[in-house]
C-alpha atoms as a PDB file:
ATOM      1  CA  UNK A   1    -201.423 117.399  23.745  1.00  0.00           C
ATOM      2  CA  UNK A   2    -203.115 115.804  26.496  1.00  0.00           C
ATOM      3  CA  UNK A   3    -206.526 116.868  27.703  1.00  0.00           C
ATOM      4  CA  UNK A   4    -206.763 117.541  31.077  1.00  0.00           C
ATOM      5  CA  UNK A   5    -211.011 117.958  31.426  1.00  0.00           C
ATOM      6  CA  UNK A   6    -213.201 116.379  29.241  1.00  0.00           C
ATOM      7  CA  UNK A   7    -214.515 118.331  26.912  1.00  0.00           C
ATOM      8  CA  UNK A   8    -218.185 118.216  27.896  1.00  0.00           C
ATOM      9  CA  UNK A   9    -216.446 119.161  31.479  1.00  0.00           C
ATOM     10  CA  UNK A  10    -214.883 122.750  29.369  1.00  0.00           C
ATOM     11  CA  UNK A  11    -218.227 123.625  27.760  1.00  0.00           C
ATOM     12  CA  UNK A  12    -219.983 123.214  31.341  1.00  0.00           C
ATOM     13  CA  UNK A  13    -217.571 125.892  33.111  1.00  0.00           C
ATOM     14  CA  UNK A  14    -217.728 129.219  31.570  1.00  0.00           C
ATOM     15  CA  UNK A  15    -215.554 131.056  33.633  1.00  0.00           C
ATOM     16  CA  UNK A  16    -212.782 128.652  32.353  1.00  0.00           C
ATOM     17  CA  UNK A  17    -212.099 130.548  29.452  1.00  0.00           C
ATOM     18  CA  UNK A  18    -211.938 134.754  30.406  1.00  0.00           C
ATOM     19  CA  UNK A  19    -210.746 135.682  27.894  1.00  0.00           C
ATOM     20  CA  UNK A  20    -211.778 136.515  24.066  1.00  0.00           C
ATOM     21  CA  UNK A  21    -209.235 136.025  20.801  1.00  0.00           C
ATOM     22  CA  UNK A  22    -209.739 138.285  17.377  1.00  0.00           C
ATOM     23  CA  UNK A  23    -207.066 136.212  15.061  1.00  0.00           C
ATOM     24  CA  UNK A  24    -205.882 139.107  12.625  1.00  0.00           C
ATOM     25  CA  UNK A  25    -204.132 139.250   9.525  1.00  0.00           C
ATOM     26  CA  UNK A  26    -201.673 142.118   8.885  1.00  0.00           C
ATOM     27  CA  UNK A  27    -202.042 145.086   6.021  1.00  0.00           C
ATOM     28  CA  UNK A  28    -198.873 145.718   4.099  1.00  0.00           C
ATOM     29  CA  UNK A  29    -198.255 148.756   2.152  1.00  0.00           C
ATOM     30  CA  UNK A  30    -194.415 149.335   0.618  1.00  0.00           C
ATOM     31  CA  UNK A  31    -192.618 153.014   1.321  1.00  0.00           C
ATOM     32  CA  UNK A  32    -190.597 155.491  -0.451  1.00  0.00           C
ATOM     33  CA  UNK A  33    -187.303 152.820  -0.128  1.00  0.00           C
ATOM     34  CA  UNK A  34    -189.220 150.139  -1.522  1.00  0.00           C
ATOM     35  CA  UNK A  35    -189.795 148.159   2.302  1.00  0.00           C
ATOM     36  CA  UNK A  36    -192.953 146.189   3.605  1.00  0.00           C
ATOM     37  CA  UNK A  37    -194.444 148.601   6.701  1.00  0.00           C
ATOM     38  CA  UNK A  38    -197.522 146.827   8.262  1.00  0.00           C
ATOM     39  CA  UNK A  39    -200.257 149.570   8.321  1.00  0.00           C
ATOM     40  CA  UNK A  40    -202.907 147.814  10.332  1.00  0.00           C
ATOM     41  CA  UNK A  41    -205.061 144.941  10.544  1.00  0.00           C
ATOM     42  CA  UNK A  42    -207.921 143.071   9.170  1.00  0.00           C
ATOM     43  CA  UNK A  43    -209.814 140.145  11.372  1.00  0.00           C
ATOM     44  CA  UNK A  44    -209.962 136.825   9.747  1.00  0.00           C
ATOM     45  CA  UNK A  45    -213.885 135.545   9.280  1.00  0.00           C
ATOM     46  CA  UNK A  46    -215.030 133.205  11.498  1.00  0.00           C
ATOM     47  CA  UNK A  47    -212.180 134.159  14.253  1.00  0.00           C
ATOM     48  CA  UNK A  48    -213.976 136.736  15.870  1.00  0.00           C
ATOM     49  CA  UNK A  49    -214.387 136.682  19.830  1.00  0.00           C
ATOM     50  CA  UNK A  50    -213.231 133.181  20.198  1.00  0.00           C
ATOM     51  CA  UNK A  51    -212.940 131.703  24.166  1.00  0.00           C
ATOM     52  CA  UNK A  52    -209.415 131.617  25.888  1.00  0.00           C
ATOM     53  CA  UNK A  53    -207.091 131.451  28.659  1.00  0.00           C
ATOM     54  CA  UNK A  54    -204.132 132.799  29.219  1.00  0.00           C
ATOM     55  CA  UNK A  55    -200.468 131.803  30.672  1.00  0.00           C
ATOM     56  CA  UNK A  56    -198.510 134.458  32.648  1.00  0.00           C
ATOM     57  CA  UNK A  57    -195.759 136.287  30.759  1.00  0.00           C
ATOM     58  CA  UNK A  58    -192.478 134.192  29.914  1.00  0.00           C
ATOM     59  CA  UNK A  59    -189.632 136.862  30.171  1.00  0.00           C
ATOM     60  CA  UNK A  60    -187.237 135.861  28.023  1.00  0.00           C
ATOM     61  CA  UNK A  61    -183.324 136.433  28.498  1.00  0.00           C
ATOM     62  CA  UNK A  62    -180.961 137.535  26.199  1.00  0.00           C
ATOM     63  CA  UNK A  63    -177.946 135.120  25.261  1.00  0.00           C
ATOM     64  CA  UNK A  64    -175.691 134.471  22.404  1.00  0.00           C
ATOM     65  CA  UNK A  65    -178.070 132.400  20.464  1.00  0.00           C
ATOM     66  CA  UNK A  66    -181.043 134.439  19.901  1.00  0.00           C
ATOM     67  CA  UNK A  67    -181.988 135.875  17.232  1.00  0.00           C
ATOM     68  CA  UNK A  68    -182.310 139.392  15.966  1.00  0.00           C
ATOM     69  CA  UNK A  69    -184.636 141.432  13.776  1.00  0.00           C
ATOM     70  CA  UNK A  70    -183.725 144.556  11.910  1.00  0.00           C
ATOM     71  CA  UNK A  71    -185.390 146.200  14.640  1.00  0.00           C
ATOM     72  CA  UNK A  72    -184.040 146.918  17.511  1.00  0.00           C
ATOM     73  CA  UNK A  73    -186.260 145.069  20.814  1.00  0.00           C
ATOM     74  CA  UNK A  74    -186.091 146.367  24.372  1.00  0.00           C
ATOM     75  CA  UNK A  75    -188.431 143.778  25.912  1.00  0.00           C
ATOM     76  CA  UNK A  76    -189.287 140.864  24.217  1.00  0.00           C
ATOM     77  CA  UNK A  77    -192.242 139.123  26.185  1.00  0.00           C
ATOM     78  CA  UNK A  78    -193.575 135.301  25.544  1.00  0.00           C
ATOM     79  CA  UNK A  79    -197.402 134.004  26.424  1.00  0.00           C
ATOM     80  CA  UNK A  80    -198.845 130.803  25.257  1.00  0.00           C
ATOM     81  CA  UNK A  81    -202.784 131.017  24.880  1.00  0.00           C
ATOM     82  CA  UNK A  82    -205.465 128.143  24.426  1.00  0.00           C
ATOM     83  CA  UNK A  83    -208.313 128.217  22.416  1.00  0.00           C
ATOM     84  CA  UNK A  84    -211.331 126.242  23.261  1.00  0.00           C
ATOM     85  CA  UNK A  85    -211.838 125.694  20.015  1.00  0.00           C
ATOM     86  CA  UNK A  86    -210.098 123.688  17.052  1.00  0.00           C
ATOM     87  CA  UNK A  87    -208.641 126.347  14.450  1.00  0.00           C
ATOM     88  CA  UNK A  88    -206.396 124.694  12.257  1.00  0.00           C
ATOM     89  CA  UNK A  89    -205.950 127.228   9.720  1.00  0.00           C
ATOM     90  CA  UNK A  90    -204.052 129.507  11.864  1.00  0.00           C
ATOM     91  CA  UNK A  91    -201.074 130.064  11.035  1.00  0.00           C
ATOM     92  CA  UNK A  92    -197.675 131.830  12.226  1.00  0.00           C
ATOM     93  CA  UNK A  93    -197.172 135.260  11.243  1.00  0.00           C
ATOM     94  CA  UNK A  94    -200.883 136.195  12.058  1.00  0.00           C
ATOM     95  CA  UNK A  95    -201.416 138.547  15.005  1.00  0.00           C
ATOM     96  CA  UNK A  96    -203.879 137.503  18.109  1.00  0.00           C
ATOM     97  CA  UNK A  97    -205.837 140.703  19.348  1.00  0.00           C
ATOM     98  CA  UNK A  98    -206.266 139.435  22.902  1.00  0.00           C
ATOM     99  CA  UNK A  99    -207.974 141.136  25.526  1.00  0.00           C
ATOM    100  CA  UNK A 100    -207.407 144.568  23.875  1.00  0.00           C
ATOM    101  CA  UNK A 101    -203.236 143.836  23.449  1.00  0.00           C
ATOM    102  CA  UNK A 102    -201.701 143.007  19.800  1.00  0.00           C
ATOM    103  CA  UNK A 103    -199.573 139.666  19.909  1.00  0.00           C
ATOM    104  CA  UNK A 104    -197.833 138.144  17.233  1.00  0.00           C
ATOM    105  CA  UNK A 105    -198.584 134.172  16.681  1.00  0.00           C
ATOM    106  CA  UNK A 106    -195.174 132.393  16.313  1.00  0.00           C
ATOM    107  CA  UNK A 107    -196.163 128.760  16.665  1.00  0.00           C
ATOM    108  CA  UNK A 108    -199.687 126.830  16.576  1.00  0.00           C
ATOM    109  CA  UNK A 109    -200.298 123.463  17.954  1.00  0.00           C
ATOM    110  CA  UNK A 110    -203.833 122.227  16.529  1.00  0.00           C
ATOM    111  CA  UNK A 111    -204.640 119.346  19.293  1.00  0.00           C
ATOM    112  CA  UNK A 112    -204.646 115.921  17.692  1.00  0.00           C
ATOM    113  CA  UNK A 113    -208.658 115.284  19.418  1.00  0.00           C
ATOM    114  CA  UNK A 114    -209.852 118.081  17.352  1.00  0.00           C
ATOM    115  CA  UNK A 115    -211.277 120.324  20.586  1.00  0.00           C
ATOM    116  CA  UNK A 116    -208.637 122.687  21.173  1.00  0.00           C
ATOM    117  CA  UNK A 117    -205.382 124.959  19.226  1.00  0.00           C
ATOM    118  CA  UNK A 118    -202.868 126.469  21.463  1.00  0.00           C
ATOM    119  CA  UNK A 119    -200.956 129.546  20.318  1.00  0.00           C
ATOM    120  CA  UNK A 120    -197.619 130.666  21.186  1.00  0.00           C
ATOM    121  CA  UNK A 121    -197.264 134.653  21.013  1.00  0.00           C
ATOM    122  CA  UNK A 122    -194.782 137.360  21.555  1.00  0.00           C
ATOM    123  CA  UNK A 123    -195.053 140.562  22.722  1.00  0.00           C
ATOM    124  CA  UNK A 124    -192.249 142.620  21.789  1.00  0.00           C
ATOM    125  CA  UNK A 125    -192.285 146.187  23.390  1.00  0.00           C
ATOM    126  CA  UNK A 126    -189.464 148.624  21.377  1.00  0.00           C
END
């Protein structure tokens, strides 16, 4: 990915990156028929807090060609997010606590200069 601002430029302007990233890892437990149910969340070390900005929403619609979970989703909700930071071992099926809201982290792009990762999340909303 191409860098826009130099990256003495991004450390020099703050108010660049609003927001703050908590990369999480989920807790499984198995129930009484013998199925994975997430029962919460534990924060990776070192991916506390980290600096990031937000894209607006993506709203996705339905067509013949998407594909379907067991559960049933009433709004399914896309955001990408960049980190000013380099984070390469993120990795998909880890959960982004942003700003107070639980995403889920379906794709990671690690940027090739080593000074940035950009997430792509979904918010799905039963």
């Amino acid at each position: 990915m191409r860098q826009i601002l130099d990256s003495r430029l991004r450390i020099a302007i703050p108010e660049m990156w609003p927001s703050r990233v908590t990369i999480r890892t989920a807790t499984v437990s198995v129930n009484a028929a013998n199925q994975p149910v997430i029962t919460g969340f534990t924060s990776v070390a070192g991916m506390v807090d980290l600096e990031a900005r937000m894209a607006p929403f993506i709203v996705l619609r339905p067509d013949d060609t998407q594909i379907r979970e067991q559960a049933v989703t009433q709004d399914l909700k896309r955001r990408n997010c960049k980190l000013n930071s380099y984070q390469p071992t993120i990795v998909n099926d880890m959960y982004a606590l942003i700003d107070g809201t639980n995403y889920k982290i379906v794709g990671v792009e690690p940027d090739s200069c080593h000074f940035s990762t950009r997430l792509h999340l979904e918010l799905i909303t039963p």
